[in-house]
Protein backbone atom coordinates (compact mmCIF):
# COMPACT_ATOMS: atom_id res chain seq x y z
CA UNK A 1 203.79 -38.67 149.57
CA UNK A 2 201.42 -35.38 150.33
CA UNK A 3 203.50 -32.30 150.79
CA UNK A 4 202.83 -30.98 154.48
CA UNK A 5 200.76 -28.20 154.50
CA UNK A 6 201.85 -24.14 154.83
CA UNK A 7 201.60 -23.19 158.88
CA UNK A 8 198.16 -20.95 158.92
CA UNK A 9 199.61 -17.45 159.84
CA UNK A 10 197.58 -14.78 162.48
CA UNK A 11 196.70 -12.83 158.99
CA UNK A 12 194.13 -15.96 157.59
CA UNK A 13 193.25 -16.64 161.06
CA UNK A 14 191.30 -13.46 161.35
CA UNK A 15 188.70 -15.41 159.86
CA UNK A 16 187.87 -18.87 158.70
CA UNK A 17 184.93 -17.92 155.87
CA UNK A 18 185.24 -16.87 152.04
CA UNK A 19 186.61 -13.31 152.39
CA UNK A 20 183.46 -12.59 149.50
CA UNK A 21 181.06 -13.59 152.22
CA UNK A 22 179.19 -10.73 154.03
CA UNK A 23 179.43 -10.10 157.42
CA UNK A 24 175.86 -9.08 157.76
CA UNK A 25 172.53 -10.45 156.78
CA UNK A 26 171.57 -9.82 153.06
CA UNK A 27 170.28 -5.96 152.94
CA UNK A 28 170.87 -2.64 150.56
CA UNK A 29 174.06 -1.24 151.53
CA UNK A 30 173.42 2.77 153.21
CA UNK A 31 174.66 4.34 150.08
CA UNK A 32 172.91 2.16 147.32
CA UNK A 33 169.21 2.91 148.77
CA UNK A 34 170.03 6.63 148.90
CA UNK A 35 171.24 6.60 145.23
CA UNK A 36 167.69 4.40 144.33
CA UNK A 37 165.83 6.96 146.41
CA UNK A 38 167.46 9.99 144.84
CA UNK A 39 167.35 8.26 141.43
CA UNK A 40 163.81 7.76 142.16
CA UNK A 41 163.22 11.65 143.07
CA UNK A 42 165.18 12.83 140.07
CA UNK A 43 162.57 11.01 137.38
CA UNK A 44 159.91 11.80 139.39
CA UNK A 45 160.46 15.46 139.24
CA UNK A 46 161.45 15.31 135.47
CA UNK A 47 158.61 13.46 134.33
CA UNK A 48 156.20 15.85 135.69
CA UNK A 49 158.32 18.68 134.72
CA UNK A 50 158.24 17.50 131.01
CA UNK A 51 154.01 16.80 131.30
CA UNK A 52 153.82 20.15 132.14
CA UNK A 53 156.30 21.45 129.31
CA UNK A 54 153.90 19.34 126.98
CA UNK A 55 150.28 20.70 128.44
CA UNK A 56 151.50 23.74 128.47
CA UNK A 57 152.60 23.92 125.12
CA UNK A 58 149.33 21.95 123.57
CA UNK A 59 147.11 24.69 125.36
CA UNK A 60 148.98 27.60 124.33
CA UNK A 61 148.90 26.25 120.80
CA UNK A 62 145.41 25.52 120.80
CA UNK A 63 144.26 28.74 122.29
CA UNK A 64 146.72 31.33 120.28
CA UNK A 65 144.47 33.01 117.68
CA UNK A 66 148.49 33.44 116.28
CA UNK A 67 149.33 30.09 116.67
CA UNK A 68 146.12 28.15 116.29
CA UNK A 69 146.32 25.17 114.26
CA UNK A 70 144.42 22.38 113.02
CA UNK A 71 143.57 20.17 115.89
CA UNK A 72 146.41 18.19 116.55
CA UNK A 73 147.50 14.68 118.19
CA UNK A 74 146.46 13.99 122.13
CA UNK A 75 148.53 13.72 124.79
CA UNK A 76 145.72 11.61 127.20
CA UNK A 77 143.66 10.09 124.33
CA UNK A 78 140.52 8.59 125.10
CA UNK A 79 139.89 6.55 122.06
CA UNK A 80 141.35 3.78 120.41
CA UNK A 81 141.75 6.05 117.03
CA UNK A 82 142.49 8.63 119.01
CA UNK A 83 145.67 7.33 121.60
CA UNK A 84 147.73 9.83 123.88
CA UNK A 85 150.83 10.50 123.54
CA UNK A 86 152.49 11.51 126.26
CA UNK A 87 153.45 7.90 128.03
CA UNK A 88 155.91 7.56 124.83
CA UNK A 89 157.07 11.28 125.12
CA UNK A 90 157.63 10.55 128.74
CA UNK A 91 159.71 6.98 128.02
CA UNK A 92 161.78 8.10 125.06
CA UNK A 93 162.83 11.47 126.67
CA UNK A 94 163.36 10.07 130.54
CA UNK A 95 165.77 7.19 128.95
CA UNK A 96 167.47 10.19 126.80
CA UNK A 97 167.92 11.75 129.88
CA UNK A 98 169.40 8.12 131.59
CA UNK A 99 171.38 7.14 128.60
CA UNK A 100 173.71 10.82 129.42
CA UNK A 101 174.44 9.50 132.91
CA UNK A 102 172.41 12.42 133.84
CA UNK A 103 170.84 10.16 136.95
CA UNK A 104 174.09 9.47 138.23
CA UNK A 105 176.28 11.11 141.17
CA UNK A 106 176.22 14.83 141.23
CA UNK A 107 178.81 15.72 138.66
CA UNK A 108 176.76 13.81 136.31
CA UNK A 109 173.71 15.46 137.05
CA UNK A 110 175.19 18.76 137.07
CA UNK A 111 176.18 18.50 132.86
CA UNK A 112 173.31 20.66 131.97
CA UNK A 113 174.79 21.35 128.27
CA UNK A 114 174.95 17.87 128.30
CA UNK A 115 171.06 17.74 129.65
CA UNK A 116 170.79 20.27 126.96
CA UNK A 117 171.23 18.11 124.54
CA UNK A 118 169.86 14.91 125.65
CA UNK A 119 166.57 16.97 125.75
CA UNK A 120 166.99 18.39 122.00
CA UNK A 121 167.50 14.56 120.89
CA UNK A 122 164.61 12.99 122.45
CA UNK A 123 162.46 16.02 120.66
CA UNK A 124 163.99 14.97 117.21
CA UNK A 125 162.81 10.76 118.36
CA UNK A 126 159.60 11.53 119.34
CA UNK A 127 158.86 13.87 115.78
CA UNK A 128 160.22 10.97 113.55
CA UNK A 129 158.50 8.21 115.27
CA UNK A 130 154.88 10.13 115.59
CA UNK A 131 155.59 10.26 111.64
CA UNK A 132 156.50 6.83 111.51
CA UNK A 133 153.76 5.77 113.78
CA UNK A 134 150.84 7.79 112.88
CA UNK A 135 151.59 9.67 108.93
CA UNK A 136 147.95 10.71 108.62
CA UNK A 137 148.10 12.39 111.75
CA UNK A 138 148.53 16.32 111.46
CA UNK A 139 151.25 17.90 113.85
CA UNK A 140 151.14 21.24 114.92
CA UNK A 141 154.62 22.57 114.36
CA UNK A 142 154.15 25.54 117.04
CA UNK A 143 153.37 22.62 119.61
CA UNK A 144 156.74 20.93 119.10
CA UNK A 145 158.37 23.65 119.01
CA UNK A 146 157.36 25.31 122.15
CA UNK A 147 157.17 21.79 123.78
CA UNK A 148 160.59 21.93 123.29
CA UNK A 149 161.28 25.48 124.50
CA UNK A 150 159.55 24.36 127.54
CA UNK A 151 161.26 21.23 128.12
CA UNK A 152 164.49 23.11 128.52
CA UNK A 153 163.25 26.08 130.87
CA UNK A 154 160.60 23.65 132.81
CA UNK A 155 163.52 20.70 133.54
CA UNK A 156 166.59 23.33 133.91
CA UNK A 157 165.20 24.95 136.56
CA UNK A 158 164.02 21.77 137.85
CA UNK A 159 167.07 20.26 138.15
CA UNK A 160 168.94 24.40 139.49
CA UNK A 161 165.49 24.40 142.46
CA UNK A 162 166.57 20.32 143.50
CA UNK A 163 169.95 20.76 143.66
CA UNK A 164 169.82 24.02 145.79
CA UNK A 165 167.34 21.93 147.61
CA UNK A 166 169.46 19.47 148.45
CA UNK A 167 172.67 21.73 149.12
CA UNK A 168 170.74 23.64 151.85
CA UNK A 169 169.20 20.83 153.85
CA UNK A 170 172.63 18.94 154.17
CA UNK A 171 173.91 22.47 155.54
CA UNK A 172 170.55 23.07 157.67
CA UNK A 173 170.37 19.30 158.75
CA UNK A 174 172.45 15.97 159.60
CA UNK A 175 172.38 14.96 155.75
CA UNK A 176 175.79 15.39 155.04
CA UNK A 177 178.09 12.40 153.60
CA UNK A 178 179.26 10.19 156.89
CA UNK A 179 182.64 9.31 155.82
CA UNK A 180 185.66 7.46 157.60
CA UNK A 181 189.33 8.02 156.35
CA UNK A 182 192.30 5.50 156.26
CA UNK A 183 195.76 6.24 155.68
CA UNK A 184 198.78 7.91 157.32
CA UNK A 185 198.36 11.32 159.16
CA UNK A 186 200.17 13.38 156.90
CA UNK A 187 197.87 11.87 153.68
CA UNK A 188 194.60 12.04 156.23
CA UNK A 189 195.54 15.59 156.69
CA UNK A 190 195.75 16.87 152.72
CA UNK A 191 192.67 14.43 152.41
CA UNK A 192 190.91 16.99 155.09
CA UNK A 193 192.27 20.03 153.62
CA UNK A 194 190.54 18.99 150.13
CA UNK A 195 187.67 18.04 151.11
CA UNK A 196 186.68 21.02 153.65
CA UNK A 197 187.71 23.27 150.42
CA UNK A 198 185.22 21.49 148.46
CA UNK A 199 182.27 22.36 150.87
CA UNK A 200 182.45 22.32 154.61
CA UNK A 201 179.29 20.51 155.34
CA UNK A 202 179.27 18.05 152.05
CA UNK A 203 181.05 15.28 154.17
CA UNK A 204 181.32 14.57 157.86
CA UNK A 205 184.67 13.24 158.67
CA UNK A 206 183.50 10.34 162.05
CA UNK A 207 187.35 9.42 162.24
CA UNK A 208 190.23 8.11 160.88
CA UNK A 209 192.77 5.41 161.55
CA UNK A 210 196.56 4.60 159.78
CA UNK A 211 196.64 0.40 158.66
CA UNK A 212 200.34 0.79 158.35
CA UNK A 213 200.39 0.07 161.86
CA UNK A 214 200.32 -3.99 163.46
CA UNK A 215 197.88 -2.96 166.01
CA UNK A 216 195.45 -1.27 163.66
CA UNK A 217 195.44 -3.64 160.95
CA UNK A 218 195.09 -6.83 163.08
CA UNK A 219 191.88 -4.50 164.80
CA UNK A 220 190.20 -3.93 161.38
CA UNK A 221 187.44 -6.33 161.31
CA UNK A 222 186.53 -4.53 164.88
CA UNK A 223 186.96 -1.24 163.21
CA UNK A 224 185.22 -1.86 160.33
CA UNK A 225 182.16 -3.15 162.52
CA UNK A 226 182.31 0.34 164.58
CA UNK A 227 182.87 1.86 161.13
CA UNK A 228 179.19 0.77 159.46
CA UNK A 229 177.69 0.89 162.98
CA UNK A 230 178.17 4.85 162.66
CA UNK A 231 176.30 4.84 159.49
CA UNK A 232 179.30 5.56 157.41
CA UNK A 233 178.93 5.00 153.56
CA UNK A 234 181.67 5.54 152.14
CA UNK A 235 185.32 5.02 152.95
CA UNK A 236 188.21 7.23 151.42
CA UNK A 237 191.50 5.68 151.21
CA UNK A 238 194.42 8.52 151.69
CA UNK A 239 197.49 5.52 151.71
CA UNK A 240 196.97 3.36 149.25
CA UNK A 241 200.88 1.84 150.19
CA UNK A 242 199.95 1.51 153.92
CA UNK A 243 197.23 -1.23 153.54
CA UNK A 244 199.03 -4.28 153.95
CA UNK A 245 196.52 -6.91 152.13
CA UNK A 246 194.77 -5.04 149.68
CA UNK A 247 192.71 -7.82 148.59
CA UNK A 248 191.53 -8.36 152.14
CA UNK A 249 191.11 -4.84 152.57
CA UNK A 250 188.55 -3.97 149.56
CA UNK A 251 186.50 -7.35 150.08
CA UNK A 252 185.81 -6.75 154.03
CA UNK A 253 184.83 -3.14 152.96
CA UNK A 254 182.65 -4.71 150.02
CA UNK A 255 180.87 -6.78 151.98
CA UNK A 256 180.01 -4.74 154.36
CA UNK A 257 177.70 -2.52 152.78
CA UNK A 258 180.44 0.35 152.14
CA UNK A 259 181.50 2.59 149.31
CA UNK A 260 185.18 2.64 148.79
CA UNK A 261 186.96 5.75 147.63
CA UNK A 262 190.72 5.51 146.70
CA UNK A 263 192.65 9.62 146.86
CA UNK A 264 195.79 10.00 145.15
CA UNK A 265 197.08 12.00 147.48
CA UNK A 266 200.36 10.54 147.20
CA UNK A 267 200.00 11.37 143.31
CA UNK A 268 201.51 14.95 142.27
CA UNK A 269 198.84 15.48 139.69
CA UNK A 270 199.99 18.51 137.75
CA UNK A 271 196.26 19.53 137.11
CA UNK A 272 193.10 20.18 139.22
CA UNK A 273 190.09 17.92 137.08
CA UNK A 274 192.69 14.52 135.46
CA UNK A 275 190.23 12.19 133.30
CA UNK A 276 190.02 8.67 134.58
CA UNK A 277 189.75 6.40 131.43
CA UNK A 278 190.49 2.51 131.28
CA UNK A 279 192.61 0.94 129.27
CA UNK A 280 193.30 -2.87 128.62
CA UNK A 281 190.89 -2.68 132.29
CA UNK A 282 193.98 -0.64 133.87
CA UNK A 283 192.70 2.84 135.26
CA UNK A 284 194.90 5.33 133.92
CA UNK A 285 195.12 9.39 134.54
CA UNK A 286 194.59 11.49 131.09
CA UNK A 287 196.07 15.07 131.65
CA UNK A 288 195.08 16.79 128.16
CA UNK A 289 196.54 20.60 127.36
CA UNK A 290 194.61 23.81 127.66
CA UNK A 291 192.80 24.86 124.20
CA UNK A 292 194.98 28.22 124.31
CA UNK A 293 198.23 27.29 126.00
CA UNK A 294 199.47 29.97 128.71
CA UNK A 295 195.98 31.96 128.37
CA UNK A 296 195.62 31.30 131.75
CA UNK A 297 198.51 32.81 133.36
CA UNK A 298 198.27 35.87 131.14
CA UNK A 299 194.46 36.26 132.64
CA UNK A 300 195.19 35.98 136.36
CA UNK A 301 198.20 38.53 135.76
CA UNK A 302 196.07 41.19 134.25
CA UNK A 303 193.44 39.91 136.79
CA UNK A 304 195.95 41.09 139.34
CA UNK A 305 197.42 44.27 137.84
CA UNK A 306 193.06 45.27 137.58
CA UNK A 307 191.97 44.07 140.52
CA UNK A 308 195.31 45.22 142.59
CA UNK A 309 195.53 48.78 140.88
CA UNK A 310 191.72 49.41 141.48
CA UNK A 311 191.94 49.11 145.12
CA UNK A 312 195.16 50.86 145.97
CA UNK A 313 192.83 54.05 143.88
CA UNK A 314 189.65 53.28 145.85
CA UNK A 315 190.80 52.42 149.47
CA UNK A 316 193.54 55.69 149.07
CA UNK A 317 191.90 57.51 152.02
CA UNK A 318 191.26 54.09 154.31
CA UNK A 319 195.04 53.46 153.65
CA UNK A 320 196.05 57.55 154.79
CA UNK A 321 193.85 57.04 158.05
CA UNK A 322 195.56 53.58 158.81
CA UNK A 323 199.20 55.12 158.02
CA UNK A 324 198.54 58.29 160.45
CA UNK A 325 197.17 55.52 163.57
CA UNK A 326 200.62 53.46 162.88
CA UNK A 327 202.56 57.10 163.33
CA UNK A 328 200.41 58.26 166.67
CA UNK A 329 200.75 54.66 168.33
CA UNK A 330 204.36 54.22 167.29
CA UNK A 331 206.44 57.15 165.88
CA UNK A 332 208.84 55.67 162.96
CA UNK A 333 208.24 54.47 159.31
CA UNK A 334 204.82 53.94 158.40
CA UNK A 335 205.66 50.82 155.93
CA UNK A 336 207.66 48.02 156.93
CA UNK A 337 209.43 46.76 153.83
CA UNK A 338 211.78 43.09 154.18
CA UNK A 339 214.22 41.23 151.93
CA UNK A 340 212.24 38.22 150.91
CA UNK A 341 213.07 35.63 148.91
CA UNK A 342 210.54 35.47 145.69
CA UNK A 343 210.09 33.92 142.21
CA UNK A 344 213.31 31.78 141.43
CA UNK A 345 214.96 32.29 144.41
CA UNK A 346 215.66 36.25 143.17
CA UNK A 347 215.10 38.52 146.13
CA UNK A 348 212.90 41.40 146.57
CA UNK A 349 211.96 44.13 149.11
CA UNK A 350 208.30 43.00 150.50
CA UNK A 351 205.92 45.72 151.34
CA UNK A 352 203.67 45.88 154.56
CA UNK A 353 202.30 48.28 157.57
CA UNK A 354 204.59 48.65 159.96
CA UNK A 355 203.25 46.32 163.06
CA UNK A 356 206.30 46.05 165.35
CA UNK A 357 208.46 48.19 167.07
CA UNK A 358 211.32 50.08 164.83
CA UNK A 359 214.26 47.78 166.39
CA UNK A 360 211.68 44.33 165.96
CA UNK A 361 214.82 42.84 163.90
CA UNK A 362 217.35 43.40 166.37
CA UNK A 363 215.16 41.92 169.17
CA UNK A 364 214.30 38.59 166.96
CA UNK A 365 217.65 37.15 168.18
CA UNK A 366 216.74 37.28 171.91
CA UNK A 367 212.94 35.87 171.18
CA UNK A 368 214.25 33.03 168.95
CA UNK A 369 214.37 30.28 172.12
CA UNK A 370 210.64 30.72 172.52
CA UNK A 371 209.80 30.20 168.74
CA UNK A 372 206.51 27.79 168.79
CA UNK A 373 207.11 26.16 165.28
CA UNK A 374 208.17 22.60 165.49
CA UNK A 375 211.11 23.25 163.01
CA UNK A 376 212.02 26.29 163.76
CA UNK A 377 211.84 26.92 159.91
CA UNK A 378 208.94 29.93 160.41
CA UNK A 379 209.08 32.10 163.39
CA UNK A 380 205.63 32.22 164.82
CA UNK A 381 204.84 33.79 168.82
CA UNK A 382 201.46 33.82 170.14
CA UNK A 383 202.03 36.65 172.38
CA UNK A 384 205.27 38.61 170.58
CA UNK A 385 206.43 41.68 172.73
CA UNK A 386 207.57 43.89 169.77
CA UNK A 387 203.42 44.33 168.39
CA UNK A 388 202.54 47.45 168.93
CA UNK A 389 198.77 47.77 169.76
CA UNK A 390 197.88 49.04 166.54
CA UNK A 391 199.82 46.61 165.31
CA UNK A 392 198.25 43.76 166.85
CA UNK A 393 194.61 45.07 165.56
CA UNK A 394 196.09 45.09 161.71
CA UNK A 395 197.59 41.67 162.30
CA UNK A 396 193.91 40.14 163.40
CA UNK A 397 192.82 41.32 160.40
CA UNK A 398 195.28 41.23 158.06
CA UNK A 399 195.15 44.67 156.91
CA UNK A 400 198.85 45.24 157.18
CA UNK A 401 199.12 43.00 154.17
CA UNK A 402 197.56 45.86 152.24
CA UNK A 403 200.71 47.64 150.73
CA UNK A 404 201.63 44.41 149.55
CA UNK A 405 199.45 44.88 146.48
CA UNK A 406 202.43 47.59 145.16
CA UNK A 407 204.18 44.56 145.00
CA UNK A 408 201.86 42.90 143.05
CA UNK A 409 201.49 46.27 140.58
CA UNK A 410 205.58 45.79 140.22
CA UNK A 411 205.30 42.22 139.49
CA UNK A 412 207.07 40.58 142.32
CA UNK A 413 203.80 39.32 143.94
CA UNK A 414 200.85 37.70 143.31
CA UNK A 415 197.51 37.84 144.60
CA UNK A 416 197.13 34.23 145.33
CA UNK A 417 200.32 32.42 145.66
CA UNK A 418 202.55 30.42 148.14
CA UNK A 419 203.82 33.00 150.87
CA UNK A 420 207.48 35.08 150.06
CA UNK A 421 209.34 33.97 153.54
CA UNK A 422 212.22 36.04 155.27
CA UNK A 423 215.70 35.11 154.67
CA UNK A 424 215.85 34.00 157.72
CA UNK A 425 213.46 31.32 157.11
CA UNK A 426 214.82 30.06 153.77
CA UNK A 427 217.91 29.55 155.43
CA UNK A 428 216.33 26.42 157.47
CA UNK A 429 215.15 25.14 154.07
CA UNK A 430 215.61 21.46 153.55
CA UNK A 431 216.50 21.11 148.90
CA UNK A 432 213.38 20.40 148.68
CA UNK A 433 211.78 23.13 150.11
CA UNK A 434 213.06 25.08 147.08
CA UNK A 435 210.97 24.06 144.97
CA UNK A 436 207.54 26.36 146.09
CA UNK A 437 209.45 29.04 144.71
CA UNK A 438 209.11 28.00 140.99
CA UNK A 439 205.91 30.37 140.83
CA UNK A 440 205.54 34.00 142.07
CA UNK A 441 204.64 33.97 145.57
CA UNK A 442 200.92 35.70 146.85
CA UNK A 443 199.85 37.80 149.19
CA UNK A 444 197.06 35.07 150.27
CA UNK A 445 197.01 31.20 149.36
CA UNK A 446 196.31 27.44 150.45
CA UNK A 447 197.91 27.88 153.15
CA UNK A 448 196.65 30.82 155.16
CA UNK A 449 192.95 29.50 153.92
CA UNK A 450 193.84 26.20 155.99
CA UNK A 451 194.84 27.56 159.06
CA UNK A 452 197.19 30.73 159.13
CA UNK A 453 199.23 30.70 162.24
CA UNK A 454 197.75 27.83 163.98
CA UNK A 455 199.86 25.40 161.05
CA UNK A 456 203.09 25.10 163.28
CA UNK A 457 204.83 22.19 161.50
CA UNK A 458 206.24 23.94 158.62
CA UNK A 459 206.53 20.54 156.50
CA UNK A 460 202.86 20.78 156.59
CA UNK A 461 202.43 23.93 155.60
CA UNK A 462 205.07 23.47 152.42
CA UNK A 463 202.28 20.77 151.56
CA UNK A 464 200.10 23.10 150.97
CA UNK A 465 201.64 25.16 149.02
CA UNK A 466 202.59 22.21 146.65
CA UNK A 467 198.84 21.03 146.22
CA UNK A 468 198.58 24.38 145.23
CA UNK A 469 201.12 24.47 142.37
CA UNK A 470 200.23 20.99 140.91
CA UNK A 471 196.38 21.95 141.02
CA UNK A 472 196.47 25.23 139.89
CA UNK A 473 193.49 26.85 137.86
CA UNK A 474 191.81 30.55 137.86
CA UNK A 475 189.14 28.39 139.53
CA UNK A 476 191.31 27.36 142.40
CA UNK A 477 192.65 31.49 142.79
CA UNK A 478 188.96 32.70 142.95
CA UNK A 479 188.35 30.08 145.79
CA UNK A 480 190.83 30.96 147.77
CA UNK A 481 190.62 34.27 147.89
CA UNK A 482 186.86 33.57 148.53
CA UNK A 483 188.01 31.89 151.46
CA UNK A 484 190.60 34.06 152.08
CA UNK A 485 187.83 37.34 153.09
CA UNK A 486 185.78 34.22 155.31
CA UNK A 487 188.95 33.41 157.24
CA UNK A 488 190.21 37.30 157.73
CA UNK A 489 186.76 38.41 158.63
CA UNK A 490 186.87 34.93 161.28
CA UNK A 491 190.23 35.79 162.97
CA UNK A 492 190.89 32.52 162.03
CA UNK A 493 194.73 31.63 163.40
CA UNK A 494 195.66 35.24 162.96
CA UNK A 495 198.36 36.66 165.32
């Protein structure tokens, strides 16, 4: 007796063909013919590079009274006794060049020790094998040798001029990455965060959508059509979790022409660059130590002590003239100093020009039913009576964070770090808000480099500041306070 077959649910109904087959007719997917084309462009411009390394080096050689040799091998020969040369230089140092990845996506290409090297090798190959090949033929030494001096500057620069090239006209032009984002809103919004701190023209977000919903994932197929209409070639998942059929999910994106890009932003990677390396065909995440361990914690703090120290010195008489406006607009202190909670939960008095009226704490209490946070964790007010005009001008532009770098002289502070918040913001703290204040806080960090004031939803903002500690590097610092002078000099969400 046959068993009755399984009721066909609304999921396999979606579609009645192999989920392998394409939903389009046969073509080169967006991305792969712009990887062929740039591949192309790359081998182009280092083949030429490296026949002019060659020429040049041949002619100098051969019209050097210093360096004049017997007459050596041809590059273009013209006689059967007499071959050229340079199609076998060409082949065995553009497939050194392949064989290091160095063709591959821009990380790749961008391993110039590594292209370095792969340069210095195919030199050694093509000096053993024109011995091999040809032993009665005489080689000038000074040729190699500058060939290969050549080789280095000629395709270095090369590679620096295309890659500048290409940098500028996705900034000056529509060339940037077309992208489309799945995942929840939170995970969308970290996946923004990153990727507008990596360059804010490299990709070009066209929208988003969150598959943990039923009306969303039954509309995929529809999405997905939209999606590639757009021009979109590449897809980067934020949720891995909130994809219901996985399977389904990568197949309808492989056959439809589309890069797929999986973030861990769920992941609280302790490191800013993990190594991806397989094992038993299982991707796994290699975090490896520093060579010097702590070196760089000691090198941001005397980066900070320096760089702090140097400008309280230099900006002495800016600081006088800004100290005697606060007194004329508003007679009181000149320096507004707080309890804030710092480094371990140990609290400290916070330094800053004083922006507010003298009695600004006593008048909190009455102003706290029109706070405009979500949470009411951070106190933040568009249009706050107790500014004084003065006030209101240091706020835009952040100069009454100044005296803040005495903290950072005394050690409580940090240049870059996750904002020290008043006690009366740490008392809204959920337990695991707590734990941004395992590192020293900063007078400037993730946070106020991804929106300042306009961040209302304080969860969102302690997000930040956590991407922050698990991807710490000096790299990371020196973007942000990059970023940091862009944003202040912007008025961007200052208030």
């Amino acid at each position: 007796m046959l068993e009755s077959q399984k009721p066909i649910t609304p999921d396999v109904q979606k579609s009645k063909l192999d989920q392998r087959a394409p939903n389009r007719i046969v073509s080169l997917s967006r991305g792969i013919r712009i990887v062929w084309l740039r591949t192309i462009l790359f081998v182009f411009l280092d083949a030429i590079l490296v026949s002019l390394a060659w020429k040049s080096a041949q002619w100098i050689s051969n019209n050097k009274d210093t360096l004049k040799a017997i007459p050596s091998f041809d590059l273009v020969g013209d006689t059967a006794s007499r071959p050229g040369f340079l199609l076998p230089i060409l082949l065995i140092t553009l497939n050194s060049i392949a064989a290091a990845g160095l063709y591959g996506d821009r990380e790749n290409r961008r391993q110039y020790f590594r292209l370095i090297k792969s340069l210095t090798f195919a030199q050694v190959i093509v000096l053993f094998l024109a011995f091999i090949y040809e032993p009665g033929v005489i080689f000038s030494r000074s040729t190699f040798l500058l060939a290969w001096f050549f080789n280095l500057i000629f395709v270095l620069a090369g590679r620096l001029i295309a890659e500048a090239t290409i940098t500028s006209i996705r900034k000056q032009s529509n060339l940037s990455h077309k992208i489309f984002l799945v995942g929840t809103p939170q995970d969308t919004l970290l996946a923004k965060i990153a990727l507008k701190l990596v360059n804010n023209k490299e990709y070009k977000i066209l929208g988003q959508v969150d598959l943990s919903t039923t009306e969303n994932s039954c509309r995929w197929q529809e999405i997905l059509e939209d999606i590639s209409k757009q021009g979109v070639g590449e897809i980067f998942v934020c949720s891995w979790r909130s994809i219901p059929d996985h399977m389904e999910f990568c197949w309808s994106v492989k056959t439809a022409g589309i890069h797929l890009r999986i973030l861990p932003v769920g992941l609280s990677i302790p490191t800013q660059i993990p190594k991806i390396e397989m094992i038993g065909g299982i991707p796994t995440i290699n975090l490896s130590p520093p060579a010097i361990v702590g070196v760089d914690y000691w090198i941001k703090r005397s980066f900070d002590l320096v760089a702090s120290g140097s400008f309280i010195l230099l900006a002495a008489p800016l600081l006088l003239f800004i100290a005697a406006l606060i007194y004329l607009d508003s007679p009181g202190p000149i320096f507004y100093k707080q309890t804030r909670m710092g480094l371990r939960g140990r609290h400290f008095k916070v330094w800053k020009f004083r922006t507010m009226v003298v009695n600004a704490d006593k008048l909190l209490k009455d102003l706290e039913a029109k706070n405009e946070t979500k949470d009411g964790v951070l106190f933040k007010m568009k249009e706050d009576p107790r500014i004084t005009k003065v006030g209101k001008f240091l706020r835009r532009y952040s100069i009454d964070e100044l005296p803040q770098l005495i903290n950072v002289v005394k050690g409580n502070m940090s240049l870059v770090g996750p904002r020290p918040l008043p006690l009366r913001d740490v008392e809204c703290f959920k337990p695991h808000h707590f734990a941004r204040q395992n590192v020293l806080p900063g007078i400037t960090g993730l946070w106020q480099v991804s929106g300042r004031s306009n961040i209302l939803d304080f969860e969102n903002a302690f997000r930040l500041d956590m991407t922050y500690i698990n991807n710490w590097s000096l790299a990371m610092d020196f973007q942000i306070l990059l970023k940091t002078v862009k944003v202040v000099l912007a008025k961007d969400g200052a208030y």
